[in-house]
PDB file of N, CA and C in Angstrom:
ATOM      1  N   UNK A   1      86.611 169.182  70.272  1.00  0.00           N
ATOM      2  CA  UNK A   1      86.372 170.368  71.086  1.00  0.00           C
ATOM      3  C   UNK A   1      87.716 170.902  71.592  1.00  0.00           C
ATOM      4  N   UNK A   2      87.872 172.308  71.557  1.00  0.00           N
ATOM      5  CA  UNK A   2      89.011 172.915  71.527  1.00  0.00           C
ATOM      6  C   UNK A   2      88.865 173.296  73.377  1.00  0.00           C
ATOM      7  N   UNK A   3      90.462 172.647  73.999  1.00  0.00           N
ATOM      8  CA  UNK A   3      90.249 172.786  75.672  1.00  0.00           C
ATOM      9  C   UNK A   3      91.027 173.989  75.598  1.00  0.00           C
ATOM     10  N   UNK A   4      89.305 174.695  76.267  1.00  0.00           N
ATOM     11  CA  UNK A   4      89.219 176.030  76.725  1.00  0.00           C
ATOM     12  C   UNK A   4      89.786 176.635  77.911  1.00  0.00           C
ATOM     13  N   UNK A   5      89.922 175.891  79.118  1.00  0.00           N
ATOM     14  CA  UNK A   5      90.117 175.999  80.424  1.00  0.00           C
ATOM     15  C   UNK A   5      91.234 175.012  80.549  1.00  0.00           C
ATOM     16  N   UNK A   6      92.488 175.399  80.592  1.00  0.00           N
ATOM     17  CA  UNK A   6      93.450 174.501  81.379  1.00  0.00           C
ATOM     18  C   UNK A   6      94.439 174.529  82.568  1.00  0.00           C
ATOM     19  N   UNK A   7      94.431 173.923  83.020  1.00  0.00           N
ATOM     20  CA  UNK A   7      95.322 174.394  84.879  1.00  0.00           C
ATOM     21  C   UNK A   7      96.830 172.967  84.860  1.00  0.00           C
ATOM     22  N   UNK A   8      97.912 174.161  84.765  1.00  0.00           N
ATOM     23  CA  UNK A   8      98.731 173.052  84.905  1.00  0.00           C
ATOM     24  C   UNK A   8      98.665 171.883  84.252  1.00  0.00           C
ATOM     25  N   UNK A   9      98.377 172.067  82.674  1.00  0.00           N
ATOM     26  CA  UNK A   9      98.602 171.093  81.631  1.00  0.00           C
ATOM     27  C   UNK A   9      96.985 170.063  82.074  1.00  0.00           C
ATOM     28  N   UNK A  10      96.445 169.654  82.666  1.00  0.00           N
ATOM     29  CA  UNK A  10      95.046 169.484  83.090  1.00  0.00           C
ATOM     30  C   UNK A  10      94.077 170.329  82.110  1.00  0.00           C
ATOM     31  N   UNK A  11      92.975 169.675  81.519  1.00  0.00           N
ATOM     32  CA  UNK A  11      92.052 170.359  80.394  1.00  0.00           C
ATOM     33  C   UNK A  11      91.024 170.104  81.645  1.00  0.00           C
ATOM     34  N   UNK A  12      90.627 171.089  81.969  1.00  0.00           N
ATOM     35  CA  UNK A  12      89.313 171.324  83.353  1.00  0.00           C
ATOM     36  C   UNK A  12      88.200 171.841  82.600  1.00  0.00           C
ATOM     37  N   UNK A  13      87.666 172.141  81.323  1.00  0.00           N
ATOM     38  CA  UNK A  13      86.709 172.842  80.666  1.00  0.00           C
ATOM     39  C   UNK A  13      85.571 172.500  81.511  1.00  0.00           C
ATOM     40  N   UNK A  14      85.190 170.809  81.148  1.00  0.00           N
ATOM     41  CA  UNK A  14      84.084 170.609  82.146  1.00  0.00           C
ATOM     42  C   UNK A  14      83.684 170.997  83.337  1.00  0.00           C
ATOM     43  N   UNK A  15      85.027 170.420  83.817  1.00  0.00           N
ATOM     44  CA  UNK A  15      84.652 171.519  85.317  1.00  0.00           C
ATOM     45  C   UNK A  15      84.336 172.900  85.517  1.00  0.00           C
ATOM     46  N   UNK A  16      84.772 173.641  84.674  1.00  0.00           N
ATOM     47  CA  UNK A  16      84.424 175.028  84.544  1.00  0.00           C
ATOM     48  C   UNK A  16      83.009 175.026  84.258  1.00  0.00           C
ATOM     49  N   UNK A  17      82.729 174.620  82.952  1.00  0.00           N
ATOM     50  CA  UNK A  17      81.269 174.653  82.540  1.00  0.00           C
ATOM     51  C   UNK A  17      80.318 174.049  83.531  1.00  0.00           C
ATOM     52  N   UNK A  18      80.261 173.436  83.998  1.00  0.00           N
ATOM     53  CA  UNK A  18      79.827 172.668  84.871  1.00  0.00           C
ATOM     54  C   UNK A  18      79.300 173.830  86.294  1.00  0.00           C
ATOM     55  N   UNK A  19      80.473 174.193  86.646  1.00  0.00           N
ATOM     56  CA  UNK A  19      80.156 175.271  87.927  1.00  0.00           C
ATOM     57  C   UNK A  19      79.431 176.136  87.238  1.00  0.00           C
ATOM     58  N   UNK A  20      80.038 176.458  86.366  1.00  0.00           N
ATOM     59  CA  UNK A  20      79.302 178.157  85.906  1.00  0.00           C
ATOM     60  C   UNK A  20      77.407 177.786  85.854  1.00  0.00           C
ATOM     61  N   UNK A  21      77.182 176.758  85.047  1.00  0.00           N
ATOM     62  CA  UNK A  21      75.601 176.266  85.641  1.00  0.00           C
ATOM     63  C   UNK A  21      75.339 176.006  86.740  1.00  0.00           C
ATOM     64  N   UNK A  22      75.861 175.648  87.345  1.00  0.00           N
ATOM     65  CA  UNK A  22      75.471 175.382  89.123  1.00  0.00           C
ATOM     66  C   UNK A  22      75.288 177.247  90.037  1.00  0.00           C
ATOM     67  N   UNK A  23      76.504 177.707  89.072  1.00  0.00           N
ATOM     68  CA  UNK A  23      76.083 179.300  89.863  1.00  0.00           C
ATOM     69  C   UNK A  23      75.298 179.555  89.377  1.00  0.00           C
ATOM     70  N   UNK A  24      74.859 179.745  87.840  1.00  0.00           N
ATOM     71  CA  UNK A  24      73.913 180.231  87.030  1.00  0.00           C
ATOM     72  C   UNK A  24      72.219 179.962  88.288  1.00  0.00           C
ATOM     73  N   UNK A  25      72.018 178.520  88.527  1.00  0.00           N
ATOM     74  CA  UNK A  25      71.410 178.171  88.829  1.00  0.00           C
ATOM     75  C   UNK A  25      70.667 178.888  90.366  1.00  0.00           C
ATOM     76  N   UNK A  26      72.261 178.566  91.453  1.00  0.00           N
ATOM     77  CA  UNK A  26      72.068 179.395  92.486  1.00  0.00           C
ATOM     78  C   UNK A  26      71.328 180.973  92.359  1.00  0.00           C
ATOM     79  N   UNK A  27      71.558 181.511  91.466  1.00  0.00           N
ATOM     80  CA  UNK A  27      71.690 182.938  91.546  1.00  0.00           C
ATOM     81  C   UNK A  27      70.434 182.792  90.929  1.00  0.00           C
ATOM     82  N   UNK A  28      69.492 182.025  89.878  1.00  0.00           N
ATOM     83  CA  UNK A  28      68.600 182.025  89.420  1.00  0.00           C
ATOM     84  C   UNK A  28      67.386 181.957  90.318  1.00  0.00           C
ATOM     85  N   UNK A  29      67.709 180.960  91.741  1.00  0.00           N
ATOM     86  CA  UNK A  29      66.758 180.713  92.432  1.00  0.00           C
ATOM     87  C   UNK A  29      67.108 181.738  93.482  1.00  0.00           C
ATOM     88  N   UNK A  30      68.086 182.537  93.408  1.00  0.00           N
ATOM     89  CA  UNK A  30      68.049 183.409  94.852  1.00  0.00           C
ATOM     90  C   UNK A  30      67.288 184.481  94.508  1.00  0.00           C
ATOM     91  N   UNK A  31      67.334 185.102  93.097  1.00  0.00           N
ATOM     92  CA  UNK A  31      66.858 186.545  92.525  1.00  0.00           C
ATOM     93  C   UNK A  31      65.649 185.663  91.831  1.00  0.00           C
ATOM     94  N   UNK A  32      64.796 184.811  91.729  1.00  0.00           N
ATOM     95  CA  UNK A  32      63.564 184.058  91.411  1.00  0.00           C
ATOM     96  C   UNK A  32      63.376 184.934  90.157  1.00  0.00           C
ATOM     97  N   UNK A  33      64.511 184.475  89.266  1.00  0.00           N
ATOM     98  CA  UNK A  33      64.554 184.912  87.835  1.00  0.00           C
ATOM     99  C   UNK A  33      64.706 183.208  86.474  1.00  0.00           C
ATOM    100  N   UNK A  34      64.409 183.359  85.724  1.00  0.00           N
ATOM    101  CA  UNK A  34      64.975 182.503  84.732  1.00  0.00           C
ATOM    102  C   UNK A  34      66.726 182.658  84.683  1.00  0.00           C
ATOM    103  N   UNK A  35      66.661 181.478  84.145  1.00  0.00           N
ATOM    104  CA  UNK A  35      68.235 180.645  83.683  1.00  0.00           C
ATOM    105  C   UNK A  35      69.001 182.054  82.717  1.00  0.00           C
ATOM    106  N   UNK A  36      68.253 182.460  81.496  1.00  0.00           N
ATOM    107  CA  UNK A  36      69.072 182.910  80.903  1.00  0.00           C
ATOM    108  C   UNK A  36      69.087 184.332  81.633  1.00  0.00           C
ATOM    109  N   UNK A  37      68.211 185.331  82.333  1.00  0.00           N
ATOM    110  CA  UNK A  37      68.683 186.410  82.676  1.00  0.00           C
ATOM    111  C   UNK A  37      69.754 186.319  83.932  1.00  0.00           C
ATOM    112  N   UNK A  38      69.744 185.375  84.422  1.00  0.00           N
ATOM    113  CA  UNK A  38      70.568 185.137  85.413  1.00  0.00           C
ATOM    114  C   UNK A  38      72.018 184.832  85.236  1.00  0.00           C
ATOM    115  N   UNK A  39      71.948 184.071  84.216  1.00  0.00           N
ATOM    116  CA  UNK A  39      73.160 184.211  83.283  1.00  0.00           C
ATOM    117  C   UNK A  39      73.998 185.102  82.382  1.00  0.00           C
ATOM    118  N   UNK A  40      73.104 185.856  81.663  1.00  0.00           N
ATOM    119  CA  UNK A  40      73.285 187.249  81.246  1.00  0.00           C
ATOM    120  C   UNK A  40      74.121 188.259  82.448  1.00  0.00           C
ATOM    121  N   UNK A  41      73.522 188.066  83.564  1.00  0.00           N
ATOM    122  CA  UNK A  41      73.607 189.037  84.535  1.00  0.00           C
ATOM    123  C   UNK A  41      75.267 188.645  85.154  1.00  0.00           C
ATOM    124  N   UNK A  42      75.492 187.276  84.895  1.00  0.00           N
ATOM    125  CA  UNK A  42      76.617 186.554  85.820  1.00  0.00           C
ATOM    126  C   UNK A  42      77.640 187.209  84.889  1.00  0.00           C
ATOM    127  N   UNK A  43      77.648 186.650  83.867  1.00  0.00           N
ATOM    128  CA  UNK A  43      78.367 187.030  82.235  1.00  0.00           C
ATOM    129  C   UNK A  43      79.126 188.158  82.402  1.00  0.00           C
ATOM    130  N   UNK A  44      78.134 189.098  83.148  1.00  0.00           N
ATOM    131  CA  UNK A  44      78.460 190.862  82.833  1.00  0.00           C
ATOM    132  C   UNK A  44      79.715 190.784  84.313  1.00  0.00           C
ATOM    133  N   UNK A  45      80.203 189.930  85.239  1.00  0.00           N
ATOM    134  CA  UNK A  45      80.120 190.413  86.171  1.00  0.00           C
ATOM    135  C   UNK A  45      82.144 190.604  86.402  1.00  0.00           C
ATOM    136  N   UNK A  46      82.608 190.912  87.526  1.00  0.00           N
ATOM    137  CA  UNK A  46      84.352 190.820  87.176  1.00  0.00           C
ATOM    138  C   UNK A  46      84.471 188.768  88.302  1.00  0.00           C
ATOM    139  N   UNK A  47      83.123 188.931  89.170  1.00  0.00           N
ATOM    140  CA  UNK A  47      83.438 187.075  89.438  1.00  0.00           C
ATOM    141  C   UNK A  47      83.340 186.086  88.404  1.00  0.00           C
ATOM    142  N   UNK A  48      82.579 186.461  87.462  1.00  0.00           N
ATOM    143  CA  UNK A  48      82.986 185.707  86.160  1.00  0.00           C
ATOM    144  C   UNK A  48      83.842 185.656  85.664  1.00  0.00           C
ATOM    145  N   UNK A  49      84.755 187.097  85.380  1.00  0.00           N
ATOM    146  CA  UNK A  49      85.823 186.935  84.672  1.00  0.00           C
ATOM    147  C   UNK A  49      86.620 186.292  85.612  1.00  0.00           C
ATOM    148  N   UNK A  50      87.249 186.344  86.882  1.00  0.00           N
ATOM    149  CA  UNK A  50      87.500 185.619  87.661  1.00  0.00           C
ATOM    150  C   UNK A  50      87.825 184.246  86.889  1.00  0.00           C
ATOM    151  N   UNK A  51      86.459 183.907  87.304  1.00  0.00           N
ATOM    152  CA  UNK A  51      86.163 182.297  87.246  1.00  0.00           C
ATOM    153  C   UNK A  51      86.653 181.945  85.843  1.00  0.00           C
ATOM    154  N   UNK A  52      87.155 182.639  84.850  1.00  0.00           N
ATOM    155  CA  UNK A  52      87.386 182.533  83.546  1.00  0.00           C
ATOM    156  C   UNK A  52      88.991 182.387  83.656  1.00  0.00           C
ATOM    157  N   UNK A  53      89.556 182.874  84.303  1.00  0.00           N
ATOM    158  CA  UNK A  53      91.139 183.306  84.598  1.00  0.00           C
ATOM    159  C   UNK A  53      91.105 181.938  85.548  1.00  0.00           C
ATOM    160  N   UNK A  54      91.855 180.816  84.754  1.00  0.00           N
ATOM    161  CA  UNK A  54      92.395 179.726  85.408  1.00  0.00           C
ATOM    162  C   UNK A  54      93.057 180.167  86.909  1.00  0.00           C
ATOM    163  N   UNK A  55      93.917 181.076  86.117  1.00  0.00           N
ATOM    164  CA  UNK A  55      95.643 180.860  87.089  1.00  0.00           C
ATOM    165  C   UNK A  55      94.454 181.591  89.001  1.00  0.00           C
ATOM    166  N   UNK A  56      93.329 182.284  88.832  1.00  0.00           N
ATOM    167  CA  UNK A  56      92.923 182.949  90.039  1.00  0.00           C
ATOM    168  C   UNK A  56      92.532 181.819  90.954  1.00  0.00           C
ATOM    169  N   UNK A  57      92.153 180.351  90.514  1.00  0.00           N
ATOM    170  CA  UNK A  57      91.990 179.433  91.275  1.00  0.00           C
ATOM    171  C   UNK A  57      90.392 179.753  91.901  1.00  0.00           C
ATOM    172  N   UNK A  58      89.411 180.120  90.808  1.00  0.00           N
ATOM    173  CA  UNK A  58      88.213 180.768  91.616  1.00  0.00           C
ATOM    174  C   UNK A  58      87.548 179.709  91.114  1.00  0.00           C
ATOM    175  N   UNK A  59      87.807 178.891  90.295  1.00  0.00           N
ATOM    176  CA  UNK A  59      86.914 177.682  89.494  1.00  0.00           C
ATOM    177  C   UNK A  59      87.034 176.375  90.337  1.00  0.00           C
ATOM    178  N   UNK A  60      88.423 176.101  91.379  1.00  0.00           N
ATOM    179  CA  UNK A  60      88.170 175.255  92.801  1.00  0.00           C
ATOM    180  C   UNK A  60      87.284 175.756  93.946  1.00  0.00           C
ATOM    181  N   UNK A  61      86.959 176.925  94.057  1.00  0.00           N
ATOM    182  CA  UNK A  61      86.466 177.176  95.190  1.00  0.00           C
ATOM    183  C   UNK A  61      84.512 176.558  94.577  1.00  0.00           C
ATOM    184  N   UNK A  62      83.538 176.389  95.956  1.00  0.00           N
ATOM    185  CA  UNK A  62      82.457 175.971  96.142  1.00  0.00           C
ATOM    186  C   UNK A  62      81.802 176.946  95.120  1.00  0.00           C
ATOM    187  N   UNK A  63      80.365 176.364  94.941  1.00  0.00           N
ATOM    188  CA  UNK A  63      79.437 177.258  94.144  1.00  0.00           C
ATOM    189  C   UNK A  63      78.819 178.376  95.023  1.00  0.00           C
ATOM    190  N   UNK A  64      78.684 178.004  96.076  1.00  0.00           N
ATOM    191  CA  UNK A  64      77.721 178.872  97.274  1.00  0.00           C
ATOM    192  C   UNK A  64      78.945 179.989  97.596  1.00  0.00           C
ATOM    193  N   UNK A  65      80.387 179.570  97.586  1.00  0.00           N
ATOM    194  CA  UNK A  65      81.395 180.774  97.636  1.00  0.00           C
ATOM    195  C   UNK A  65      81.367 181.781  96.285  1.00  0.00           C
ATOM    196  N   UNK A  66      81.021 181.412  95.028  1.00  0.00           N
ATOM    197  CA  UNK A  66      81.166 182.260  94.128  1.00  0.00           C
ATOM    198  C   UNK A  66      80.243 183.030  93.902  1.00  0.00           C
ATOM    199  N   UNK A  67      79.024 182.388  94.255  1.00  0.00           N
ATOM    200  CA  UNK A  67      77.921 183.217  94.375  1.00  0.00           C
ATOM    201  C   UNK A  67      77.485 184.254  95.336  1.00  0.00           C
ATOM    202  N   UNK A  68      78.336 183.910  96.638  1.00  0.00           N
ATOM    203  CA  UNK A  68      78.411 185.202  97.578  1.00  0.00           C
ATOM    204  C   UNK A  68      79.412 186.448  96.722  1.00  0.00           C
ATOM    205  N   UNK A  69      80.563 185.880  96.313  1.00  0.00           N
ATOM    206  CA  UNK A  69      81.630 186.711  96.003  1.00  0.00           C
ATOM    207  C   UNK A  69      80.891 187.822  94.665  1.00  0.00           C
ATOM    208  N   UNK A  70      80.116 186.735  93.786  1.00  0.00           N
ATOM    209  CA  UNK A  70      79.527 188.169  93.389  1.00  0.00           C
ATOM    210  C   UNK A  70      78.368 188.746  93.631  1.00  0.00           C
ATOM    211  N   UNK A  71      77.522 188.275  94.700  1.00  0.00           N
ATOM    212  CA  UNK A  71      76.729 189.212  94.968  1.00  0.00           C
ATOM    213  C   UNK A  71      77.426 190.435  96.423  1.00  0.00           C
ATOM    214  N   UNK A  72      78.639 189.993  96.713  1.00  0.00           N
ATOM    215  CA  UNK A  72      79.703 190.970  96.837  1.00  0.00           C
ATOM    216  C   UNK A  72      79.848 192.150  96.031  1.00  0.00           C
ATOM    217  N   UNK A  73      80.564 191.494  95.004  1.00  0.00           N
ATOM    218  CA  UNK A  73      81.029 192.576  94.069  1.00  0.00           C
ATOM    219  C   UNK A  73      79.281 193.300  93.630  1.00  0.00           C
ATOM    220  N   UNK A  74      78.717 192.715  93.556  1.00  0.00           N
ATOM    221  CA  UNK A  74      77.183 193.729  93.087  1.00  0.00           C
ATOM    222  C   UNK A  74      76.676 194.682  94.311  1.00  0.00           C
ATOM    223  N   UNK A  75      77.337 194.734  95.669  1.00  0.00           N
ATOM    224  CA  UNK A  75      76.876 195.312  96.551  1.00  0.00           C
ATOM    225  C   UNK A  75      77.693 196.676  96.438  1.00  0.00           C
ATOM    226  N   UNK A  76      78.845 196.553  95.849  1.00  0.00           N
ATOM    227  CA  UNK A  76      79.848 197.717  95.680  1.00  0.00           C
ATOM    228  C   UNK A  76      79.887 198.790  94.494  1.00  0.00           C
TER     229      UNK A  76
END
C-alpha cells in the first residue's frame, strides 16, 4: 500500500482514514442519513480538503472539532 498521508517523514494514512470514518460517522448520525450520503456530502466539502492537506494539521485536531468546522463552512 502506497503511504498516502505523510507528516514529517511519519506515514499517518491510518490515522487519516481512520478519522475521516469517525467524521463520516458523526455527521451521519447528526443529519440521520446513511454512511455513504454522508460521506459523499463530506467528500464535496473545503474541511475535507483540509483534512487531506497534511501540512494544515486538521487531521490532529478531534473528530467533534472537524465536524463543527464543516458544518461551519456549510453555514456560509
Amino acid at each position: 500500500m502506497e503511504n498516502k498521508y505523510v507528516y514529517k517523514g511519519q506515514d499517518i494514512t491510518t490515522d487519516v482514514i481512520m478519522k475521516i470514518e469517525k467524521i463520516t460517522r458523526l455527521i451521519a448520525e447528526q443529519k440521520d442519513c446513511d454512511f455513504e450520503k454522508a460521506y459523499r456530502d463530506f467528500l464535496g466539502s473545503k474541511t475535507y480538503t483540509a483534512l487531506q492537506n497534511t501540512e494544515s494539521l486538521m487531521w490532529a485536531e478531534s473528530e467533534e472539532f472537524i465536524v463543527d468546522e464543516y458544518y461551519r463552512e456549510r453555514q456560509n
